[in-house]
N, C-alpha and C. Protein backbone atom coordinates (compact mmCIF):
# COMPACT_ATOMS: atom_id res chain seq x y z
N UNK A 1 -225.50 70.91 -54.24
CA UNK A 1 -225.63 71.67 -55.47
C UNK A 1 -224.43 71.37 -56.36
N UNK A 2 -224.81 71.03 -57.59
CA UNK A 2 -223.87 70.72 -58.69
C UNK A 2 -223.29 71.50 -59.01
N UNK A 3 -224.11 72.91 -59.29
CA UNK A 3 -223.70 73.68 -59.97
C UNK A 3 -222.87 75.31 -59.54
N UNK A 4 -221.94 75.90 -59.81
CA UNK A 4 -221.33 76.68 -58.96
C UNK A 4 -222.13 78.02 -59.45
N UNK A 5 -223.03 77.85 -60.16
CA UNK A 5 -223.47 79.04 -61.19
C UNK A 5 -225.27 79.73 -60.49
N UNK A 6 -225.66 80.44 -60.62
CA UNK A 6 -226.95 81.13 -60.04
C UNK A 6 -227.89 79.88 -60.11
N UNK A 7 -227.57 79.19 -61.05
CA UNK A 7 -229.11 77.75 -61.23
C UNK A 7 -229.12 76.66 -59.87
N UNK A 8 -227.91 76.71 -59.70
CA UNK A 8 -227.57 75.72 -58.18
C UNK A 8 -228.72 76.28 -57.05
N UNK A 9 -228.40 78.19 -56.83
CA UNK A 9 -229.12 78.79 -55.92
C UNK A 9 -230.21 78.80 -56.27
N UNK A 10 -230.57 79.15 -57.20
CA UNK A 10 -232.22 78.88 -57.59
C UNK A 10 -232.61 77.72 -57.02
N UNK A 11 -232.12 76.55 -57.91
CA UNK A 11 -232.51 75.23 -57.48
C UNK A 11 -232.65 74.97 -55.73
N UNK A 12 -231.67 75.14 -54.84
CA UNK A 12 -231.61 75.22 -53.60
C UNK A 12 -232.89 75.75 -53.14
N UNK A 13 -233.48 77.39 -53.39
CA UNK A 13 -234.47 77.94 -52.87
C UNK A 13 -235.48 77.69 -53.46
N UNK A 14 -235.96 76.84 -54.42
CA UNK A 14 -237.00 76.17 -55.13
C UNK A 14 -236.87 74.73 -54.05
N UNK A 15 -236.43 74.52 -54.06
CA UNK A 15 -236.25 73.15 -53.21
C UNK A 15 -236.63 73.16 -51.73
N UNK A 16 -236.16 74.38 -51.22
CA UNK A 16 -236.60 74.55 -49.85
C UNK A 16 -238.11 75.24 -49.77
N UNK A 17 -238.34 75.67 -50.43
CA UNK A 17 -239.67 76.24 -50.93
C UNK A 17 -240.70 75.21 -51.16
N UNK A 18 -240.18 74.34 -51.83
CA UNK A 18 -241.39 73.17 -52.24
C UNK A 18 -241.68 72.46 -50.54
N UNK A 19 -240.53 72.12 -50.08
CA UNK A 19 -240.61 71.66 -48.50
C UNK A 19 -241.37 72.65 -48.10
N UNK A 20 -241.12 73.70 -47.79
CA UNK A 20 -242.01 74.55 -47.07
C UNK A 20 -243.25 74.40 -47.60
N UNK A 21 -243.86 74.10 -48.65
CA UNK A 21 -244.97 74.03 -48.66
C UNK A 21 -245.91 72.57 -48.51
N UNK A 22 -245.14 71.95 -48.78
CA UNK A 22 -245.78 70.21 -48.34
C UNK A 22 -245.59 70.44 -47.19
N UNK A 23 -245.05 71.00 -46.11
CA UNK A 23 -245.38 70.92 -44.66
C UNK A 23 -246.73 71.32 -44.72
N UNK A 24 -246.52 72.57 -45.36
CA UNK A 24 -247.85 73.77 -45.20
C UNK A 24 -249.09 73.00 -45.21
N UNK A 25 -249.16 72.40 -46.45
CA UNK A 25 -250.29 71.73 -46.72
C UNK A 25 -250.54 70.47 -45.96
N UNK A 26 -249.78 69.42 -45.52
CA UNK A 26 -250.21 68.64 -45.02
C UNK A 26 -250.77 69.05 -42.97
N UNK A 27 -250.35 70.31 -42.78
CA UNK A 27 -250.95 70.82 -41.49
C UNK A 27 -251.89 71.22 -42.20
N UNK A 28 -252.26 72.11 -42.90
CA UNK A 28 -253.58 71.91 -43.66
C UNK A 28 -254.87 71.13 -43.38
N UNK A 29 -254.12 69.89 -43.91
CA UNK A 29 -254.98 69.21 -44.13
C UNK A 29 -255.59 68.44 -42.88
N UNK A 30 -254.45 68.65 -42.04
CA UNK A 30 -254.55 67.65 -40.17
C UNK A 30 -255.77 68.47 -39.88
N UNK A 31 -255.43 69.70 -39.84
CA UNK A 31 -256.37 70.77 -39.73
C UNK A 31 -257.89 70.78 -39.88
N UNK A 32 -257.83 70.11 -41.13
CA UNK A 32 -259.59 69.67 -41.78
C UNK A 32 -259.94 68.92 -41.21
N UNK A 33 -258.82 67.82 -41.29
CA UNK A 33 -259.76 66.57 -40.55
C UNK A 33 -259.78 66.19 -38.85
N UNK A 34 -259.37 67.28 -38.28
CA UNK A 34 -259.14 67.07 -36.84
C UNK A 34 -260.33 67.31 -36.12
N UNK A 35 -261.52 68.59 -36.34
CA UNK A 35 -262.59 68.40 -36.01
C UNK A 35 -263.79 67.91 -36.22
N UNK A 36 -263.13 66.54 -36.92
CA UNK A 36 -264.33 65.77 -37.41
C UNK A 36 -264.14 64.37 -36.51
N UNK A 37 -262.71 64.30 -35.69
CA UNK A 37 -262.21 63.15 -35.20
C UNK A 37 -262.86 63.00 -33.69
N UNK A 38 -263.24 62.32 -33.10
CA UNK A 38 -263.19 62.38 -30.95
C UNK A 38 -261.69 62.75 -31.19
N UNK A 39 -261.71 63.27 -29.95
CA UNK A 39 -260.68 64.28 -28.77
C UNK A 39 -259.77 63.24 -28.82
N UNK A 40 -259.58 62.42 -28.61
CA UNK A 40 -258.63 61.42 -28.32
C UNK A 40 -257.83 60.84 -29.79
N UNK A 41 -258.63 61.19 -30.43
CA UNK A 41 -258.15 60.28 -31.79
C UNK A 41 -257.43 61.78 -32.65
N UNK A 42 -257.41 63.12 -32.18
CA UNK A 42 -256.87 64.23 -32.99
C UNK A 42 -255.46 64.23 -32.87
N UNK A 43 -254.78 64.68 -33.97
CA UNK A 43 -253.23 64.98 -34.29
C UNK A 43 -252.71 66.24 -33.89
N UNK A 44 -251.92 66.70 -33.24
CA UNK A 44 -251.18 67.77 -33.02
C UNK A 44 -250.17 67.82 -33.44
N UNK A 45 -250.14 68.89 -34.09
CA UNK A 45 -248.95 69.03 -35.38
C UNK A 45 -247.80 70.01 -34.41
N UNK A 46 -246.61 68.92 -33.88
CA UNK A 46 -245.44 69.51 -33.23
C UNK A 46 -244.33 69.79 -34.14
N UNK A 47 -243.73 70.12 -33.97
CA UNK A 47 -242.34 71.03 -35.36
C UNK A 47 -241.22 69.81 -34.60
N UNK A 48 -241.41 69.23 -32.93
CA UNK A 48 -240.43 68.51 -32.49
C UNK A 48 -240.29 67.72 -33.25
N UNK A 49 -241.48 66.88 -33.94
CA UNK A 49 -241.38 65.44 -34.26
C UNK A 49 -240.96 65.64 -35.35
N UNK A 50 -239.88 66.81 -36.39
CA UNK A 50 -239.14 66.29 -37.44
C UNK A 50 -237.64 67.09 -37.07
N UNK A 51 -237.38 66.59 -35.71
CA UNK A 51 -235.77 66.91 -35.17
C UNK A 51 -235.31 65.20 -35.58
N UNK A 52 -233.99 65.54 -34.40
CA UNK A 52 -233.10 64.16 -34.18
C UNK A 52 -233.55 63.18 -34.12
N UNK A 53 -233.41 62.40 -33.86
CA UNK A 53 -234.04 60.68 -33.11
C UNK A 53 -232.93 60.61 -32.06
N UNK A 54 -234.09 60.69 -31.23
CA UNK A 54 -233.15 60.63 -29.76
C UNK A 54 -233.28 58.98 -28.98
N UNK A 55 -234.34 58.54 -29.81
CA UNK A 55 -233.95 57.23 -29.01
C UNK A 55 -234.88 55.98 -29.98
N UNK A 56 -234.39 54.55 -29.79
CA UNK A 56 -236.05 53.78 -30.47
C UNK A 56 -237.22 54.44 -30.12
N UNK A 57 -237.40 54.44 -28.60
CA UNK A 57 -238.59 55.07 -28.57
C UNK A 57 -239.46 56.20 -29.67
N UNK A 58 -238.62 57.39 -29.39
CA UNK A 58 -238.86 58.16 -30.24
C UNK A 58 -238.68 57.42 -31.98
N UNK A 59 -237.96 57.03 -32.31
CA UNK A 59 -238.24 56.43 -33.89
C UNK A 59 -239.86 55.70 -33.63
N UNK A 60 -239.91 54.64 -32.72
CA UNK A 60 -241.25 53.99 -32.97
C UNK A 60 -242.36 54.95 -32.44
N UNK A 61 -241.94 55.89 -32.11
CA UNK A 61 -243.33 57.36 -31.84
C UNK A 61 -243.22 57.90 -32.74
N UNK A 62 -242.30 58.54 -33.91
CA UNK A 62 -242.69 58.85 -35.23
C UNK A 62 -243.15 57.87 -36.03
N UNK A 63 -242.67 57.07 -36.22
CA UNK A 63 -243.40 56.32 -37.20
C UNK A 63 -244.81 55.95 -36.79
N UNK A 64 -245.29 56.16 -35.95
CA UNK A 64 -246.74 56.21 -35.57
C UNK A 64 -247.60 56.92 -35.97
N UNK A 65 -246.74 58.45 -35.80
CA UNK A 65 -246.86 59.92 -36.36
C UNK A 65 -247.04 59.80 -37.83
N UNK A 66 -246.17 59.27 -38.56
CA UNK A 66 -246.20 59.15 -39.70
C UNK A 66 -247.47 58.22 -40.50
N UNK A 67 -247.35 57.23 -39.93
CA UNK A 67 -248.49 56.49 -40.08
C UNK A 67 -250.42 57.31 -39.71
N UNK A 68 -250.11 58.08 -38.89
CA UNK A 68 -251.50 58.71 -38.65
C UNK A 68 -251.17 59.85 -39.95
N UNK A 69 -249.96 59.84 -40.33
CA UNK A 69 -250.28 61.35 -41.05
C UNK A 69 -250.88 60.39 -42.35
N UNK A 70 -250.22 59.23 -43.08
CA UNK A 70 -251.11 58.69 -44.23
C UNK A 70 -252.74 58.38 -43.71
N UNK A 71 -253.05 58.14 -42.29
CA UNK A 71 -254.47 58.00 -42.11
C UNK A 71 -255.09 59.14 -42.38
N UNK A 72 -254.67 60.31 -41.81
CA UNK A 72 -255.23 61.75 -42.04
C UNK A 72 -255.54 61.99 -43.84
N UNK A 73 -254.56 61.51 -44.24
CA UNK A 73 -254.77 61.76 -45.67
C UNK A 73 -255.67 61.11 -46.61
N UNK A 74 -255.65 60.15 -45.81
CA UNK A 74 -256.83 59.40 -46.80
C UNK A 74 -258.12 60.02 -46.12
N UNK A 75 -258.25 60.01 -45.21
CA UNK A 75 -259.10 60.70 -44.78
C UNK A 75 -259.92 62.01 -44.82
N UNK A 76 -258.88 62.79 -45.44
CA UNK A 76 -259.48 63.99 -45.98
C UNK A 76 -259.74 63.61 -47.33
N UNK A 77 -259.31 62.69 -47.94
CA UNK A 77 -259.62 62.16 -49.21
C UNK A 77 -261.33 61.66 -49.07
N UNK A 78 -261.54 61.05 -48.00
CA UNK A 78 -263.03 60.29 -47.92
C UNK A 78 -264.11 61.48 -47.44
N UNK A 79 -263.74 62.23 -46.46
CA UNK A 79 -264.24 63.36 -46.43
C UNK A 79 -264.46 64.64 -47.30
N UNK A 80 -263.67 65.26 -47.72
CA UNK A 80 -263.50 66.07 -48.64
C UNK A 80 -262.78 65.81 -50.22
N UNK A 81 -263.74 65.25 -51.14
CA UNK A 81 -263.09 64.82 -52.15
C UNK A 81 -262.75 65.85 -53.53
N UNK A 82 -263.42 67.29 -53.03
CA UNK A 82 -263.37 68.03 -54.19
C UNK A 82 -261.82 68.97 -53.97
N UNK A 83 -261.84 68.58 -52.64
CA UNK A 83 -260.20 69.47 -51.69
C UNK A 83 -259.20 69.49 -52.90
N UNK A 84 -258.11 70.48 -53.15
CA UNK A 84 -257.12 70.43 -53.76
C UNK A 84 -256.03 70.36 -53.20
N UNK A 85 -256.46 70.27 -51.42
CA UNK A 85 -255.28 70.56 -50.89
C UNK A 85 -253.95 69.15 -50.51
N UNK A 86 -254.82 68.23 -50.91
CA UNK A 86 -253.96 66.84 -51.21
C UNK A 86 -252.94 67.34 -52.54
N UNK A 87 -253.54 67.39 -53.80
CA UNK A 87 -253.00 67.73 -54.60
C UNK A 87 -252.09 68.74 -54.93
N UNK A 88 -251.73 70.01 -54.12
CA UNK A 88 -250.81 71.07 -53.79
C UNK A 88 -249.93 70.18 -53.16
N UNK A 89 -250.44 69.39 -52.15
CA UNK A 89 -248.80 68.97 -51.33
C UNK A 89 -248.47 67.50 -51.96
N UNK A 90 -249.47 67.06 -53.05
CA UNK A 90 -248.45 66.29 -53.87
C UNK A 90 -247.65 66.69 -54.99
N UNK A 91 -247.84 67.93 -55.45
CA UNK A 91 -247.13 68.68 -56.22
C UNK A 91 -245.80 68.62 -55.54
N UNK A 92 -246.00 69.72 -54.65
CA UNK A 92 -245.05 69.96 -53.97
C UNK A 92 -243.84 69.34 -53.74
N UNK A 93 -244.00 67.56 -52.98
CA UNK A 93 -243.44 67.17 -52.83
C UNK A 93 -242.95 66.33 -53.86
N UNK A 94 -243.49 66.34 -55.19
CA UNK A 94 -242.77 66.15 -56.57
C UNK A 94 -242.20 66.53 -56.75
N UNK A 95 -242.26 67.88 -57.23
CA UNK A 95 -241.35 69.06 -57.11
C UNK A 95 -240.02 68.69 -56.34
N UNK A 96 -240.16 68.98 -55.43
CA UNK A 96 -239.04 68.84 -54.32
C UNK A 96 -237.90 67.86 -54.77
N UNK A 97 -238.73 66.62 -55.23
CA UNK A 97 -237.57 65.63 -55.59
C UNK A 97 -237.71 65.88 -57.11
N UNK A 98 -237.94 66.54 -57.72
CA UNK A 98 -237.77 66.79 -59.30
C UNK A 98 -236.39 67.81 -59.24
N UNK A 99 -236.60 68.60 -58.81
CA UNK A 99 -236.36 69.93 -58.89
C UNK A 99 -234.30 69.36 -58.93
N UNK A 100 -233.74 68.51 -57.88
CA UNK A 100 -232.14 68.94 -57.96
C UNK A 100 -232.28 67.53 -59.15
N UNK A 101 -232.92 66.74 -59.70
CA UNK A 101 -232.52 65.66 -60.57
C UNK A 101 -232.84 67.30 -62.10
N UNK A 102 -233.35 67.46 -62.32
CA UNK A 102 -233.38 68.90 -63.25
C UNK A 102 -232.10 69.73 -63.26
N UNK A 103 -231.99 69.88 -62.11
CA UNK A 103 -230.86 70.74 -61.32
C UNK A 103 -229.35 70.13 -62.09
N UNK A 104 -229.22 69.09 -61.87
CA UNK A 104 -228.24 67.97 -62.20
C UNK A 104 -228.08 67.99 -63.74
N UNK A 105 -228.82 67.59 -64.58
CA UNK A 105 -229.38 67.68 -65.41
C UNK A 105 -228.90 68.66 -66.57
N UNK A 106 -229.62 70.24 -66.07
CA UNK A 106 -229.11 71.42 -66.14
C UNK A 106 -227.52 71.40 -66.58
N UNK A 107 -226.73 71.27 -65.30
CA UNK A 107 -225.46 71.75 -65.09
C UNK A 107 -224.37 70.66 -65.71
N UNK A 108 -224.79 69.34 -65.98
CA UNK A 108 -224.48 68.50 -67.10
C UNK A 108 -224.29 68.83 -68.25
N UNK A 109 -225.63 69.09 -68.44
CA UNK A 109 -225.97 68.82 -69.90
C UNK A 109 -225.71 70.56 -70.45
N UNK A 110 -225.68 71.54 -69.98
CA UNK A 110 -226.01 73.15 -70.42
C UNK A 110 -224.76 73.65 -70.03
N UNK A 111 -224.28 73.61 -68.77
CA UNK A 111 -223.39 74.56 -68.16
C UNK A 111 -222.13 74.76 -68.40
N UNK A 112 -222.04 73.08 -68.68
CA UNK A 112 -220.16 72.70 -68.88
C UNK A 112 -219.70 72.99 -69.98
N UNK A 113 -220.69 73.27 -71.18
CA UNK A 113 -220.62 74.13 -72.60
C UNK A 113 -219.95 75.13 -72.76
C-alpha cells in the first residue's frame, strides 16, 4: 500500500475481496461442470493446492491443476453459454489487478496535494 491514508485500506480490502471472489466463482463453476464429467475425469477443489510448493513434484501437480482449471472453463463456456458466472470471476479478477494500479494512481496523483 502506497498510501498511509484510509484509500490504501480501502484499496487493500477491495483487493482481498475481489480474490475472494474469483476463488468463489471459479469453484462455482468446477461445480457446474463436474457432474457432467466420468468419475475419473472430476476436479476437487482443495484450499491445499494454493499453499507453498513443497517440491517439483508438487509445482508439476499444480500446474496440471491449473491447466484443468482453464479446461473447466472453457468448458462451462461450451456447456453453459448464457452462465454469467465466467464473467463475475473475470471481473473480479480485473478488478483485483486494477484496483492497487488505481490505488497508486490515487495517492500520486490526489494525496500528495
Amino acid at each position: 500500500m502506497m498510501c498511509s491514508e484510509p484509500v490504501g485500506v480501502i484499496a487493500f480490502v477491495v483487493m482481498a475481496g475481489c480474490a475472494a471472489s474469483w476463488l468463489y466463482w471459479l469453484k462455482r463453476i468446477i461445480d457446474e461442470v463436474n457432474p457432467t464429467r466420468p468419475e475419473e475425469e472430476r476436479l476437487t477443489w482443495r484450499w491445499t493446492n494454493w499453499g507453498p510448493y513443497r517440491s517439483w513434484d508438487d509445482l508439476r501437480e499444480r500446474w496440471r491443476v491449473d491447466w484443468k482449471i482453464h479446461w473447466f472453463w472453457d468448458e462451462h463456456g461450451k456447456l453453459f453459454p448464457k452462465s454469467r458466472k465466467r464473467r463475475y470471476a473475470g471481473i473480479s479478477i480485473l478488478l483485483f489487478v486494477l484496483v492497487p494500479v488505481i490505488n497508486l494512481g490515487f495517492c500520486l496523483l490526489v494525496a500528495k496535494r
